[in-house]
Structure formats: structure tokens, C-alpha cells
C-alpha atoms as a PDB file:
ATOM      1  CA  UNK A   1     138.075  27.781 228.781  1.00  0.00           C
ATOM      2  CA  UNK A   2     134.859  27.177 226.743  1.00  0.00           C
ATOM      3  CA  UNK A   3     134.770  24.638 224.220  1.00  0.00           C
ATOM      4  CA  UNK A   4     132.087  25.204 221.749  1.00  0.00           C
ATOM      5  CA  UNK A   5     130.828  22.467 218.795  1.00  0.00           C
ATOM      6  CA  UNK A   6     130.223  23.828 215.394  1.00  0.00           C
ATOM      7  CA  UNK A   7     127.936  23.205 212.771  1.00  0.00           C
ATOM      8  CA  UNK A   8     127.926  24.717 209.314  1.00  0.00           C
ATOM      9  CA  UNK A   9     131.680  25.906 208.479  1.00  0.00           C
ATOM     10  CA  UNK A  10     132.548  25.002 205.256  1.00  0.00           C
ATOM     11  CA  UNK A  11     135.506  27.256 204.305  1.00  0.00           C
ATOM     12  CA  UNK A  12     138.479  29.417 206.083  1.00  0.00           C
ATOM     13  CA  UNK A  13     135.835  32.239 205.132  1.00  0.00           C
ATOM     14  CA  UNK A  14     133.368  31.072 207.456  1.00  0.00           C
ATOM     15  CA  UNK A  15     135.997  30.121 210.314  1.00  0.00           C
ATOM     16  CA  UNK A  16     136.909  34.030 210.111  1.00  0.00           C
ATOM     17  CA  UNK A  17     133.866  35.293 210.264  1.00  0.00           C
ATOM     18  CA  UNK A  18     132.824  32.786 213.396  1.00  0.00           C
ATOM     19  CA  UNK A  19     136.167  33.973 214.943  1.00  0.00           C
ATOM     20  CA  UNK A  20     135.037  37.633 214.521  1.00  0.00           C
ATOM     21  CA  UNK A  21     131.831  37.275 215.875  1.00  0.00           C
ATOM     22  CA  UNK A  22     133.472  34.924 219.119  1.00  0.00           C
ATOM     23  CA  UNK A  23     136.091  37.748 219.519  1.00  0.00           C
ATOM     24  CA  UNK A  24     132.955  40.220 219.550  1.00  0.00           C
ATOM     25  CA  UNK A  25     131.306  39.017 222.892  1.00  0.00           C
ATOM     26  CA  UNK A  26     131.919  40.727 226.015  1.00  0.00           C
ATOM     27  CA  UNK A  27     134.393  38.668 228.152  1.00  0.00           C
ATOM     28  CA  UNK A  28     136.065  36.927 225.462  1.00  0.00           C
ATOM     29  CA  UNK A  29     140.154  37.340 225.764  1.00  0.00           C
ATOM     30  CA  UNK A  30     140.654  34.620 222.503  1.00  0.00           C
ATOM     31  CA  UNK A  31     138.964  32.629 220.780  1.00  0.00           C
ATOM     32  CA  UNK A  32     140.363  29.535 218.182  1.00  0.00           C
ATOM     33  CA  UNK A  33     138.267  27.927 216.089  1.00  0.00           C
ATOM     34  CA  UNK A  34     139.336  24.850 213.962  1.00  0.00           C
ATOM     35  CA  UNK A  35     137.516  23.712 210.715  1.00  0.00           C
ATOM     36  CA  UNK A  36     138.368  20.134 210.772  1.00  0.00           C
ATOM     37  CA  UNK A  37     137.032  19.370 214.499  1.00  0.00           C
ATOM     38  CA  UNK A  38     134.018  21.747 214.000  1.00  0.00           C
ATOM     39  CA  UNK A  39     135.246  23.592 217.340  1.00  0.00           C
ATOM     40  CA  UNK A  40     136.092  27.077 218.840  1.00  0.00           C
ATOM     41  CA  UNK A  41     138.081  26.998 222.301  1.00  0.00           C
ATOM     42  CA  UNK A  42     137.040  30.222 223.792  1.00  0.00           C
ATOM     43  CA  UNK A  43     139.226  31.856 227.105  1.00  0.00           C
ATOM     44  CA  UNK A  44     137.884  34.524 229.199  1.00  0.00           C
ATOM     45  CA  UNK A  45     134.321  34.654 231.154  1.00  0.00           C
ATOM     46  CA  UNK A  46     131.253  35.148 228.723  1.00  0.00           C
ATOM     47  CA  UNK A  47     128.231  32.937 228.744  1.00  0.00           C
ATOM     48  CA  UNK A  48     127.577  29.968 226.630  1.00  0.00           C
ATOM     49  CA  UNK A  49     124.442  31.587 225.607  1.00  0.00           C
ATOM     50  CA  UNK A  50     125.725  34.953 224.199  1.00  0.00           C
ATOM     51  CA  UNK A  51     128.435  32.701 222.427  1.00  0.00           C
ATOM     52  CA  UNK A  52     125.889  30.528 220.682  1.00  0.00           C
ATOM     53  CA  UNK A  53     123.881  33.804 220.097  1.00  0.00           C
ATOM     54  CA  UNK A  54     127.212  35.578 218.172  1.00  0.00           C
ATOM     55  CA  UNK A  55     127.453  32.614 216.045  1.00  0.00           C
ATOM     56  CA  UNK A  56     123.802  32.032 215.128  1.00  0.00           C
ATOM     57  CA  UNK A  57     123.975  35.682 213.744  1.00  0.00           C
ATOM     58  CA  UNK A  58     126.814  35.172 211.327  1.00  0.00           C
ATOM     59  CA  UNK A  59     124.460  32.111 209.813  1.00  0.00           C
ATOM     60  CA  UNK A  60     126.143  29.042 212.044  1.00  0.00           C
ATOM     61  CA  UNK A  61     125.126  27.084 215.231  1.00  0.00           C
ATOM     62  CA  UNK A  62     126.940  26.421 218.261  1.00  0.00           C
ATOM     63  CA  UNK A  63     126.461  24.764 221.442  1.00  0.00           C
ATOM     64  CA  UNK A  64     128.638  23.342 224.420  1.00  0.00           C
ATOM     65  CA  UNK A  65     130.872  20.513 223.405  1.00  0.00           C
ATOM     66  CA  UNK A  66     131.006  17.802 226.208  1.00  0.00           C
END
């Protein structure tokens, strides 16, 4: 599982729209992504990289959470 931390989700709008574009990258099986914590929890085998690059398009960053 990837855990990614989020910056710029202000509304249930935005957390679909970063779901959609998570759900979008080859090798993701699921991905969650919680407003309150500023997260997604990925599962399956894509990079870090094309994550982060998904969510930059839709307006948002990401990186790797620690």
C-alpha cells in the first residue's frame, strides 16, 4: 500500500476528482482518500511518481507520506 499526503482539497468535490484521477493510473486496484488527514491510501503496484503526476493534473499536490 502507498500512502500519499495531500495538499489543496478543500471540498468532497475535490476528494472525487483526486480519487478519479488515483483510480486512473496504471496499477492502481483502490484508492481512498480522506479530506480531514489530507491522505489517499493507494493498493496495487504504480509508482509514486505517476501518482503525484495524476494528482498535479487535477490542480492538487501529492507526495509520499512518511
Amino acid at each position: 500500500m502507498i500512502r500519499l499526503a495531500l495538499d489543496g482539497m478543500t471540498c468532497g468535490h475535490c476528494v472525487a476528482h483526486v480519487k478519479a484521477a488515483l483510480e486512473g493510473v496504471p496499477g492502481v486496484v483502490r484508492a481512498e482518500v480522506d479530506l480531514g488527514t489530507g491522505t489517499a491510501q493507494v493498493e496495487g503496484r504504480p509508482s509514486v511518481e505517476a501518482l503525484c503526476a495524476a494528482v498535479a493534473e487535477e490542480g492538487y499536490t501529492a507526495r509520499a507520506a512518511e
